[in-house]
N, C-alpha and C. Protein backbone atom coordinates (compact mmCIF):
# COMPACT_ATOMS: atom_id res chain seq x y z
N UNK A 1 0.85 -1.17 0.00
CA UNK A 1 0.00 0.00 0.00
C UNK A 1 0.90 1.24 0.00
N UNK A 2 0.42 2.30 -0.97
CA UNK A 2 1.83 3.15 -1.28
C UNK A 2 1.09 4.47 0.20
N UNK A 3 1.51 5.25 0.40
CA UNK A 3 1.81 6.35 1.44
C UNK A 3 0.86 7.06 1.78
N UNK A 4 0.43 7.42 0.07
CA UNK A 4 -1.16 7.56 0.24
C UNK A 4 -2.30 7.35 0.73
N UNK A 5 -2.15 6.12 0.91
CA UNK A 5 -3.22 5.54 0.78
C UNK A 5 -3.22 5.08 2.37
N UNK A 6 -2.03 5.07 2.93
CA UNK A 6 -2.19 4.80 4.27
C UNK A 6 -2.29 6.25 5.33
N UNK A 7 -2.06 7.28 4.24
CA UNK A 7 -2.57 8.70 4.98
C UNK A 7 -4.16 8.38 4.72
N UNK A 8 -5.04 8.06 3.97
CA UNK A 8 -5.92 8.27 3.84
C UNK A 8 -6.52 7.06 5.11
N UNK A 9 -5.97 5.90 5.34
CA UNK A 9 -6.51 4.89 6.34
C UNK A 9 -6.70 5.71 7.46
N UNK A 10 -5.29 6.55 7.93
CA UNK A 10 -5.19 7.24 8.84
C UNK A 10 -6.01 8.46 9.17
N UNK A 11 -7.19 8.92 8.47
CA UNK A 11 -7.92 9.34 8.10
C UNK A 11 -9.40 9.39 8.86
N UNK A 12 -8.93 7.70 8.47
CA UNK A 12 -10.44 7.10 8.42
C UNK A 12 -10.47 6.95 9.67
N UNK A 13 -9.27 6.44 10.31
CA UNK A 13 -8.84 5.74 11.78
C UNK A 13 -9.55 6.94 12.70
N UNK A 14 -9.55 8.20 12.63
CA UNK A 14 -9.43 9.35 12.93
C UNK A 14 -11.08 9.21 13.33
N UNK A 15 -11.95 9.25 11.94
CA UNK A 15 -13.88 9.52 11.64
C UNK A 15 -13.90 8.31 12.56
N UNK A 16 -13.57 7.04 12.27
CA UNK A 16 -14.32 5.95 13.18
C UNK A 16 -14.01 6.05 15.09
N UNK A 17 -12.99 7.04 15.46
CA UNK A 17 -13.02 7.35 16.93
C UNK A 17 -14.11 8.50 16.87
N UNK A 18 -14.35 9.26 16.34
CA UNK A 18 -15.33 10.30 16.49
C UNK A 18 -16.49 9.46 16.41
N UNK A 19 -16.65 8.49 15.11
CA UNK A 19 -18.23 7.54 15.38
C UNK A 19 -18.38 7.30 16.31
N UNK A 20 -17.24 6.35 17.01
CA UNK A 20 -17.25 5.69 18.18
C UNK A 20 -18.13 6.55 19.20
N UNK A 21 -17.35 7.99 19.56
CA UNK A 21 -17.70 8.83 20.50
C UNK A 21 -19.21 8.68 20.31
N UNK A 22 -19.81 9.40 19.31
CA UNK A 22 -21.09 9.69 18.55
C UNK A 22 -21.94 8.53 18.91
N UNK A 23 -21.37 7.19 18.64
CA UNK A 23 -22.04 5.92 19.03
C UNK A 23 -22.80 6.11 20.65
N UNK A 24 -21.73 6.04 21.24
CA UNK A 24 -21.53 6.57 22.86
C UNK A 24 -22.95 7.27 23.16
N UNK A 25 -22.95 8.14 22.62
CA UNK A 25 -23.43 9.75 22.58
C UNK A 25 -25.26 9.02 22.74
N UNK A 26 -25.23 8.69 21.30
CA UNK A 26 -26.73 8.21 21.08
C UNK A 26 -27.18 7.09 21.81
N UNK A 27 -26.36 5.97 21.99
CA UNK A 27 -26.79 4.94 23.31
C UNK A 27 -27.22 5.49 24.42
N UNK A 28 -26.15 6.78 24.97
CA UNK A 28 -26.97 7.29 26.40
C UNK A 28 -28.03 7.79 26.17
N UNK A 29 -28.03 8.78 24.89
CA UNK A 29 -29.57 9.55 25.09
C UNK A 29 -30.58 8.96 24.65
N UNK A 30 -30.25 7.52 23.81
CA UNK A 30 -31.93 6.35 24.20
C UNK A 30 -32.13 5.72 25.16
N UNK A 31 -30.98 5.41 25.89
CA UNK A 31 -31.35 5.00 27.42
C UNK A 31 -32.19 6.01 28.41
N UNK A 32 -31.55 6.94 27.89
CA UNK A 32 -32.22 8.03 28.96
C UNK A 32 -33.69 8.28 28.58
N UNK A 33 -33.93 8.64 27.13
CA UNK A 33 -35.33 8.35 26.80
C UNK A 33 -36.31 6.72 27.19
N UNK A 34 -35.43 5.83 27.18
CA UNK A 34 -36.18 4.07 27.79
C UNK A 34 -36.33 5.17 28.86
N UNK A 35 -35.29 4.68 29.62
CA UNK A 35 -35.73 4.97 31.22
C UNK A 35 -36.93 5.91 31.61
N UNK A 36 -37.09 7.55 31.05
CA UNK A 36 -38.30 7.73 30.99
C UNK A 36 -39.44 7.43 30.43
N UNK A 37 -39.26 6.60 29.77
CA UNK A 37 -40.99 6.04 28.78
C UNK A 37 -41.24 4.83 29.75
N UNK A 38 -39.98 4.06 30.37
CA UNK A 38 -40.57 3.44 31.13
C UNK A 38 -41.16 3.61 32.80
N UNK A 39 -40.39 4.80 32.72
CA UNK A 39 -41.13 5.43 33.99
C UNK A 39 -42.51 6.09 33.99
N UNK A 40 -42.96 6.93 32.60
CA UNK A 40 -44.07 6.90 32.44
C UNK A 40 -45.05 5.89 32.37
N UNK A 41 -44.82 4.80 31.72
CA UNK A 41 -45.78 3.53 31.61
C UNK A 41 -46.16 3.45 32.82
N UNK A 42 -45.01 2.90 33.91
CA UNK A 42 -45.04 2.56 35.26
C UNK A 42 -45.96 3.61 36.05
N UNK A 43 -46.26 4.59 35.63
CA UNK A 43 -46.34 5.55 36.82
C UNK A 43 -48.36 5.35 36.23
N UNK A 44 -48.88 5.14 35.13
CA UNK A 44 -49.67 4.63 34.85
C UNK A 44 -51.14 4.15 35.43
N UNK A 45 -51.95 4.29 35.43
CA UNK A 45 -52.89 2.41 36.24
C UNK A 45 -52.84 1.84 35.61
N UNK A 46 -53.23 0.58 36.36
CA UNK A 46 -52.65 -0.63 35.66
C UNK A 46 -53.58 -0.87 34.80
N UNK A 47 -54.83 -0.55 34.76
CA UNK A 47 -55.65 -0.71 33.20
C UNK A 47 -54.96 -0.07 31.76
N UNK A 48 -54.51 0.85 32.10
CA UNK A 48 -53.66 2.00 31.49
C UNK A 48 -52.72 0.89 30.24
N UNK A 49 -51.98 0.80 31.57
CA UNK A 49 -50.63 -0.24 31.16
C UNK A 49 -51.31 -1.38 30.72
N UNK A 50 -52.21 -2.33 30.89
CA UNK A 50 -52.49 -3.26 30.18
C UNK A 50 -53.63 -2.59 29.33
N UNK A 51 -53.42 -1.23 28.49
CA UNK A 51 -54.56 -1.11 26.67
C UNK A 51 -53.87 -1.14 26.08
N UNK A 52 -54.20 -0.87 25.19
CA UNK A 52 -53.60 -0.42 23.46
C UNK A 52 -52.49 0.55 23.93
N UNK A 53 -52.24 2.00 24.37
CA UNK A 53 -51.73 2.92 24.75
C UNK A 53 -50.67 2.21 25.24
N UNK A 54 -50.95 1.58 26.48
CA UNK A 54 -49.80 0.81 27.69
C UNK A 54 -48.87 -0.12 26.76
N UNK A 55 -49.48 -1.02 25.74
CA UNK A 55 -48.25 -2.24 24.55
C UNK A 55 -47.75 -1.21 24.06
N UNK A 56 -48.55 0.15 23.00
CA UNK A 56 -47.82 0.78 22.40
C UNK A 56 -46.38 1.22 23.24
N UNK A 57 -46.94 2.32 24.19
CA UNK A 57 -46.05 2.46 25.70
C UNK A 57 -44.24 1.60 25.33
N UNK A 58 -44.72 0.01 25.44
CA UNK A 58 -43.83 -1.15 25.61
C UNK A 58 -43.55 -1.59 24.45
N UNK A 59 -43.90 -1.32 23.19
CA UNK A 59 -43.56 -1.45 21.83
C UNK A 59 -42.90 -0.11 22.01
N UNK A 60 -42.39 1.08 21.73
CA UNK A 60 -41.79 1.71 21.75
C UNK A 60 -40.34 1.44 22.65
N UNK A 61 -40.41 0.98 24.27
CA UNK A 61 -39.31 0.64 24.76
C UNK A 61 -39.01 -0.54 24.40
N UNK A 62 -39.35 -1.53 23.68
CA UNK A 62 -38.66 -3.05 23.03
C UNK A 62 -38.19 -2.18 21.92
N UNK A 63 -38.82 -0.85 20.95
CA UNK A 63 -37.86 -1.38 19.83
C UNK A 63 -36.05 -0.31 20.20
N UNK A 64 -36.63 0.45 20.86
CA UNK A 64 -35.26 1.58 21.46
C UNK A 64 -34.28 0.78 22.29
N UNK A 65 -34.81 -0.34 22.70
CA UNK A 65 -33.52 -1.24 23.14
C UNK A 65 -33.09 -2.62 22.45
N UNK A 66 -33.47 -2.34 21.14
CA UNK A 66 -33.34 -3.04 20.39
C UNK A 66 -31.82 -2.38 19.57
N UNK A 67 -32.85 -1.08 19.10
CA UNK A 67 -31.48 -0.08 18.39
C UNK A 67 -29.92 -0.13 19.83
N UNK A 68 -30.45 0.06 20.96
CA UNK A 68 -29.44 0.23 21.78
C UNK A 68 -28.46 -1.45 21.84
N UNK A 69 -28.92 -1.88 21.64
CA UNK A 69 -28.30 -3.36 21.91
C UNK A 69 -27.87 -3.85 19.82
N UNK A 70 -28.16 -3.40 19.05
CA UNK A 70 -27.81 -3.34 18.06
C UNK A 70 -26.46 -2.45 17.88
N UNK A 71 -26.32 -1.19 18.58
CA UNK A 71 -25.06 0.06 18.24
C UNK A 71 -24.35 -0.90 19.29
N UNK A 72 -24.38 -2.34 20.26
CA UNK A 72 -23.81 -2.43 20.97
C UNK A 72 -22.74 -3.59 20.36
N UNK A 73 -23.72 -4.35 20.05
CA UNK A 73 -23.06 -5.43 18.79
C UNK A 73 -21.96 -4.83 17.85
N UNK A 74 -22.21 -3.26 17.37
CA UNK A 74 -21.03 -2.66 16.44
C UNK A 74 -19.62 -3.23 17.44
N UNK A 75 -18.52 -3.40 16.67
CA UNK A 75 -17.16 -4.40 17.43
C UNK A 75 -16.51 -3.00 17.04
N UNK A 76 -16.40 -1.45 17.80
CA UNK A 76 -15.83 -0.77 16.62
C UNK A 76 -14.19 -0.69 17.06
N UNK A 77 -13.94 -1.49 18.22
CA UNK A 77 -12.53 -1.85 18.60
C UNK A 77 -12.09 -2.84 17.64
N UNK A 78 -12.92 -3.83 17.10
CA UNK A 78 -11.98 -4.70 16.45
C UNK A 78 -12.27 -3.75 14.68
N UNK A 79 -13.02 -3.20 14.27
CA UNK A 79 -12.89 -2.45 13.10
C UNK A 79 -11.36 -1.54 12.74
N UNK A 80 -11.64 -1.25 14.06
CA UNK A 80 -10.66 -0.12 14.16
C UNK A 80 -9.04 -0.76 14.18
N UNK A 81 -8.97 -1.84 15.11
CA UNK A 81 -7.46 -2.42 15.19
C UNK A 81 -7.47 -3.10 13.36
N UNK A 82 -8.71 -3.69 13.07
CA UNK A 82 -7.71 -4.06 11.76
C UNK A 82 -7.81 -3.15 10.38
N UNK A 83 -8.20 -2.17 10.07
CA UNK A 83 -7.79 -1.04 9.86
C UNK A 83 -6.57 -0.44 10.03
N UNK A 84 -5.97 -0.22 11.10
CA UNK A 84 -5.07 0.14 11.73
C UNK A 84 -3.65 -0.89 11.37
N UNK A 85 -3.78 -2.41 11.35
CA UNK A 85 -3.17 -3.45 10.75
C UNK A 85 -2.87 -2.90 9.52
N UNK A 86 -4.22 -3.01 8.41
CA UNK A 86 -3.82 -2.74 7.11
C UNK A 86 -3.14 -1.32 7.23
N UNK A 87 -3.50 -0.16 7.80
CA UNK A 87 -2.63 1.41 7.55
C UNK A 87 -1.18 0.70 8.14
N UNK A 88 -0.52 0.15 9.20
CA UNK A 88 1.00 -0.21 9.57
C UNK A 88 1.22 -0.83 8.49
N UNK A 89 0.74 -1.76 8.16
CA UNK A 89 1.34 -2.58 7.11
C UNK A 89 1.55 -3.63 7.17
């Protein structure tokens, strides 16, 4: 790989720690949104929580910790080390 091209890896190495951060970033602030939707549900009656409203309620927090447990699966340590392999050489 000529010089170039490993300035440009080095580059990239650079955007995927900022994703990373960014990753970070958006996991807390859907947790923080779960945590209150599920504190609203909860705070509820319990007829409430068991209608239409109350699943929707719990369809909304299944699919936000779905996305959260999906950005969690991203490996962006192992992206990043072999990246980093191919830019050394």
């Amino acid at each position: 790989m000529n010089r170039e091209r490993r300035k440009s890896l080095k580059v990239i190495l650079e955007q995927m720690e900022e994703l990373t951060s960014k990753i970070e970033e958006v996991k807390e602030a859907l947790q923080e949104v779960i945590d209150e939707e599920e504190e609203a549900l909860g705070n509820l009656p319990e007829n409430i929580q068991e209608s239409e409203r109350g699943e929707q309620m719990q369809g909304y927090i299944d699919a936000m910790e779905e996305v959260v447990e999906a950005l969690d699966e991203l490996d962006m340590d192992d992206l990043h080390e072999k990246i980093e392999e191919i830019a050394l050489g």
